[in-house]
C-alpha atoms as a PDB file:
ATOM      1  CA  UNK A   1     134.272 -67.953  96.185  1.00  0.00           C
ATOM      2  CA  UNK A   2     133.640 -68.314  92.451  1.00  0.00           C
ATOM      3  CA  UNK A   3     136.363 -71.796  91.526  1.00  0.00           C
ATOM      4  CA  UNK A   4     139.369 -70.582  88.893  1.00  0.00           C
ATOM      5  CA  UNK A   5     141.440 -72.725  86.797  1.00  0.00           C
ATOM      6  CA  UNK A   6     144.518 -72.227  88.262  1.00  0.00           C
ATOM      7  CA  UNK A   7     147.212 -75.118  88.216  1.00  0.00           C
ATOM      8  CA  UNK A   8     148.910 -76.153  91.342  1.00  0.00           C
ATOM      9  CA  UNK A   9     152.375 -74.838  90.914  1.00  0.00           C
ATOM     10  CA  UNK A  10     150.547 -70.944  90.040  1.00  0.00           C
ATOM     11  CA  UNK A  11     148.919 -71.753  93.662  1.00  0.00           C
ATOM     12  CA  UNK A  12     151.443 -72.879  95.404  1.00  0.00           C
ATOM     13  CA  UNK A  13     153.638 -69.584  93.875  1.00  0.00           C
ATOM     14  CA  UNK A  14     150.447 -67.492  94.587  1.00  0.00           C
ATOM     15  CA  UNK A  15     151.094 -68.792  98.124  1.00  0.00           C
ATOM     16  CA  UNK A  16     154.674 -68.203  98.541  1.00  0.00           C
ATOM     17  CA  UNK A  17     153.835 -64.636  97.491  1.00  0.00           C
ATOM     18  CA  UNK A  18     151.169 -63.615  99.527  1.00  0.00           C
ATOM     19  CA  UNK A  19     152.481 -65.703 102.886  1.00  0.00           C
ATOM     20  CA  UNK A  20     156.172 -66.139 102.065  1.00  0.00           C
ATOM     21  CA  UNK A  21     159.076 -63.796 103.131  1.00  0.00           C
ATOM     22  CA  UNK A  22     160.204 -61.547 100.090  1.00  0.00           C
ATOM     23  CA  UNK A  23     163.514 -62.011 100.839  1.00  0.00           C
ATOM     24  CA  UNK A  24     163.751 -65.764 100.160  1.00  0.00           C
ATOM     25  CA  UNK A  25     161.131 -65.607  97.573  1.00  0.00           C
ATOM     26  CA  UNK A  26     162.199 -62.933  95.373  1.00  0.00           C
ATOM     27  CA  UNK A  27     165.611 -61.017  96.241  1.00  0.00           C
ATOM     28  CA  UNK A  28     167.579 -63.798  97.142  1.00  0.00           C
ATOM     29  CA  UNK A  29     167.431 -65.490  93.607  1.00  0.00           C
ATOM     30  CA  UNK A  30     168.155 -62.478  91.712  1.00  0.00           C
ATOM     31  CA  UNK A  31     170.637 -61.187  93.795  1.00  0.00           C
ATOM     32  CA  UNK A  32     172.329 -64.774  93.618  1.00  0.00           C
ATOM     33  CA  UNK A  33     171.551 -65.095  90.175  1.00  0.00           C
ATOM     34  CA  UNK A  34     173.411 -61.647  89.562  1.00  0.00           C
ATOM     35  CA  UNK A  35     176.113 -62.501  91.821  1.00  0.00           C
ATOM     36  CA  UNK A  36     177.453 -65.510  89.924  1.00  0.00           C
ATOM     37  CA  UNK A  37     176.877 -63.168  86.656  1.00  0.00           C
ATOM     38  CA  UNK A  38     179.492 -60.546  87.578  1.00  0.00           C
ATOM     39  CA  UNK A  39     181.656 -63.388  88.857  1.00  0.00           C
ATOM     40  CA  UNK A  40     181.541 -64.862  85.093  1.00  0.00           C
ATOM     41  CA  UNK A  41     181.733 -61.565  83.411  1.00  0.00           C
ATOM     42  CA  UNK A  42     184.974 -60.692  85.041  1.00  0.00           C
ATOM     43  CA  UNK A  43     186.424 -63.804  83.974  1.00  0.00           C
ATOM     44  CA  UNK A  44     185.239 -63.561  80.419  1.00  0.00           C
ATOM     45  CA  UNK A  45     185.188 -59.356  80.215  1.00  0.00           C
ATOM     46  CA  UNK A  46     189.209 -59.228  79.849  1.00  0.00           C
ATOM     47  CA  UNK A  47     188.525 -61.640  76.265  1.00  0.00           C
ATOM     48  CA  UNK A  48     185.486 -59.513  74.917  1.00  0.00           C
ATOM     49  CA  UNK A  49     185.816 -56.304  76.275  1.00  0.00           C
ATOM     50  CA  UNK A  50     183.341 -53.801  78.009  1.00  0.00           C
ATOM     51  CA  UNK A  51     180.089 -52.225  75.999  1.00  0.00           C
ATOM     52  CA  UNK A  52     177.015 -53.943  75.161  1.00  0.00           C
ATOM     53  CA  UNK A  53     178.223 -57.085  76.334  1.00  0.00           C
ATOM     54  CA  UNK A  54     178.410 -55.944  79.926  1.00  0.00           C
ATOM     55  CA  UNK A  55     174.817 -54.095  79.119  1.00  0.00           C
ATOM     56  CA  UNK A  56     173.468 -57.926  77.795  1.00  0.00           C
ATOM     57  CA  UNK A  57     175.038 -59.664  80.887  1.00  0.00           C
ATOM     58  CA  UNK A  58     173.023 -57.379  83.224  1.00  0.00           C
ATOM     59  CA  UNK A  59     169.990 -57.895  81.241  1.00  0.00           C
ATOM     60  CA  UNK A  60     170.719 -61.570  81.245  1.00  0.00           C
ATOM     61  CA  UNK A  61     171.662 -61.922  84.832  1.00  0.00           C
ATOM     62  CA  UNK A  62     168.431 -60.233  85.425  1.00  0.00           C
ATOM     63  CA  UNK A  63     165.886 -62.533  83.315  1.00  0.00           C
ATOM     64  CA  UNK A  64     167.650 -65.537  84.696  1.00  0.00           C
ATOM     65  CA  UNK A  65     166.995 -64.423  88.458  1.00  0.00           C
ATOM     66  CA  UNK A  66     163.716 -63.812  87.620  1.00  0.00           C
ATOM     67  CA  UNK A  67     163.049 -66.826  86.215  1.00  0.00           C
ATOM     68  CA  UNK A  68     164.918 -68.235  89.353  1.00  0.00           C
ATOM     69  CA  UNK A  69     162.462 -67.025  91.408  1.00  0.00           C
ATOM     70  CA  UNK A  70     159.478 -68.068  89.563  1.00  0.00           C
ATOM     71  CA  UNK A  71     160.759 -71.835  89.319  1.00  0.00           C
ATOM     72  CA  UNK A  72     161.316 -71.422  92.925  1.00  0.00           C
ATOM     73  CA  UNK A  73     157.884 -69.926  93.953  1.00  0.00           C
ATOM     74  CA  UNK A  74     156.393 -73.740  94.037  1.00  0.00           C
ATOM     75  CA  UNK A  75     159.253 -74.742  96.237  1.00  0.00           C
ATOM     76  CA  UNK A  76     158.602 -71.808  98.739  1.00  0.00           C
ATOM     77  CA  UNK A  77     154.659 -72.476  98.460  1.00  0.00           C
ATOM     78  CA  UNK A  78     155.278 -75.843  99.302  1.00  0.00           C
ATOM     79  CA  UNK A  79     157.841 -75.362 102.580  1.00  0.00           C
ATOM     80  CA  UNK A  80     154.775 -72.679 103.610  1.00  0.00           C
ATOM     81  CA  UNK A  81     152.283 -74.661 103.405  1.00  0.00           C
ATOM     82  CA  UNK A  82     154.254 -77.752 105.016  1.00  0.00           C
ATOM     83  CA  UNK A  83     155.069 -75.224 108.247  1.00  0.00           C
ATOM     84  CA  UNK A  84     151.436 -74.516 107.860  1.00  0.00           C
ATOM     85  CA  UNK A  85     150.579 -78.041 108.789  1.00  0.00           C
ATOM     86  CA  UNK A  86     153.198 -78.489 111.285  1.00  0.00           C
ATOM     87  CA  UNK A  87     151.897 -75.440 113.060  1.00  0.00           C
ATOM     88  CA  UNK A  88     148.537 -76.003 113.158  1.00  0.00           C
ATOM     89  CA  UNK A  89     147.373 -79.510 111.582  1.00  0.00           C
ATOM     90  CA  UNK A  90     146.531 -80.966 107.696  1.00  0.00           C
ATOM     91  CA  UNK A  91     143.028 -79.383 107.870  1.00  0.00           C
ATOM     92  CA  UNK A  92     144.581 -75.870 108.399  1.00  0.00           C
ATOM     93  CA  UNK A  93     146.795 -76.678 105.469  1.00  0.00           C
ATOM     94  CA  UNK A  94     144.107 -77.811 102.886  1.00  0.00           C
ATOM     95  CA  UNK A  95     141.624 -74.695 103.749  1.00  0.00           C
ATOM     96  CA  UNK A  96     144.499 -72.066 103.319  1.00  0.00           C
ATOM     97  CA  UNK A  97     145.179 -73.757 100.201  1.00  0.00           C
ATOM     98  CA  UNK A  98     141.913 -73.945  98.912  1.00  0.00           C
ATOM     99  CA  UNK A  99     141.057 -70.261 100.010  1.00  0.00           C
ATOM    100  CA  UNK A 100     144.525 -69.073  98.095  1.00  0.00           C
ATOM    101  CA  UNK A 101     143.318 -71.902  95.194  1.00  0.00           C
ATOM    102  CA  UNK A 102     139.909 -70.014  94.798  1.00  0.00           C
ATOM    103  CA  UNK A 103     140.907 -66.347  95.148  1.00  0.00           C
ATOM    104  CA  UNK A 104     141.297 -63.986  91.994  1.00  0.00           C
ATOM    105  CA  UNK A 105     144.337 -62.139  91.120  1.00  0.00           C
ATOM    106  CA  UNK A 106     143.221 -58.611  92.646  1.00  0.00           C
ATOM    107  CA  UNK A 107     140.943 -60.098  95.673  1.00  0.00           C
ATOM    108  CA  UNK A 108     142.147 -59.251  99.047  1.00  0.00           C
ATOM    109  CA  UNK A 109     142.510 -62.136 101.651  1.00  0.00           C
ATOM    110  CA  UNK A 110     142.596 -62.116 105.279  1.00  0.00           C
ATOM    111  CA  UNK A 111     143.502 -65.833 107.291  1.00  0.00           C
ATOM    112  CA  UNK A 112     143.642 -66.344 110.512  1.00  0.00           C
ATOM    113  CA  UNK A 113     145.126 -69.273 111.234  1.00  0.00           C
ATOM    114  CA  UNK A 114     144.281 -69.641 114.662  1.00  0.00           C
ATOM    115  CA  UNK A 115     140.936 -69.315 113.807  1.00  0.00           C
ATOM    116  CA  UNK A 116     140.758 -71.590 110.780  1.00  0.00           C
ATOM    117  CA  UNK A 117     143.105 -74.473 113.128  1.00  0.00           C
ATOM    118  CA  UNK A 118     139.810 -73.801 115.633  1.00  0.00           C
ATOM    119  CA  UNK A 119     136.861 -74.058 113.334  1.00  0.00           C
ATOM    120  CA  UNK A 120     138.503 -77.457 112.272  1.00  0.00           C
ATOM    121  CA  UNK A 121     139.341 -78.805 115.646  1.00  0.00           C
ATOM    122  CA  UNK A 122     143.527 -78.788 115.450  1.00  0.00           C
ATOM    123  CA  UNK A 123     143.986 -76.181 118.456  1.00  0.00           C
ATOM    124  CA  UNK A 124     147.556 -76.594 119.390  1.00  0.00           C
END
């Protein structure tokens, strides 16, 4: 595989995207985010009213969980990659990085971790 310039965080959220659970990677901050949004605009809705506030506060609460869940993406890359090694050993860890490191947006990728653990001598 051809080596990109990719920084560690965009790995490690590259990671938490292609291995993680979609639920704790991407729904649960938006649907948090826009939780604690409608929470704040019912407070604040009976001083400003209804119109294109409530139409900015969705669009709001819906950047901000975005952006939620791309701040988080390291932090779910990283707990992955930690069960990763916990699993199956450091070795394991470093190649499924380094395989995720090297791959192209686009490029499909197929690890087997058993497999990878064996070649390096961590069976478990």
């Amino acid at each position: 595989m051809v080596k990109t310039d990719k920084s560690q965080s965009q790995t490690l959220r590259d990671i938490s995207l292609a291995l993680g659970n979609d639920m704790r990677t991407v729904i649960a901050p938006v649907v948090a985010t826009a939780a604690i949004a409608a929470v704040t605009h019912d407070y604040y809705k009976e001083y400003v009213g209804v119109g294109w506030y409530t139409v900015a506060y969705v669009v709001a609460a819906l950047g901000l969980g975005i952006l939620a869940a791309w701040l988080l993406g390291p932090l779910n890359g990283r707990l992955i990659l930690r069960a990763i090694e916990k699993d199956y050993g450091p070795k394991t860890r470093a190649h499924v990085f380094k395989v995720l490191n090297d791959a192209r947006p686009g490029d499909r990728i197929s690890i087997d971790f058993d497999s990878i653990a064996r070649s390096n001598g961590e069976n478990k």
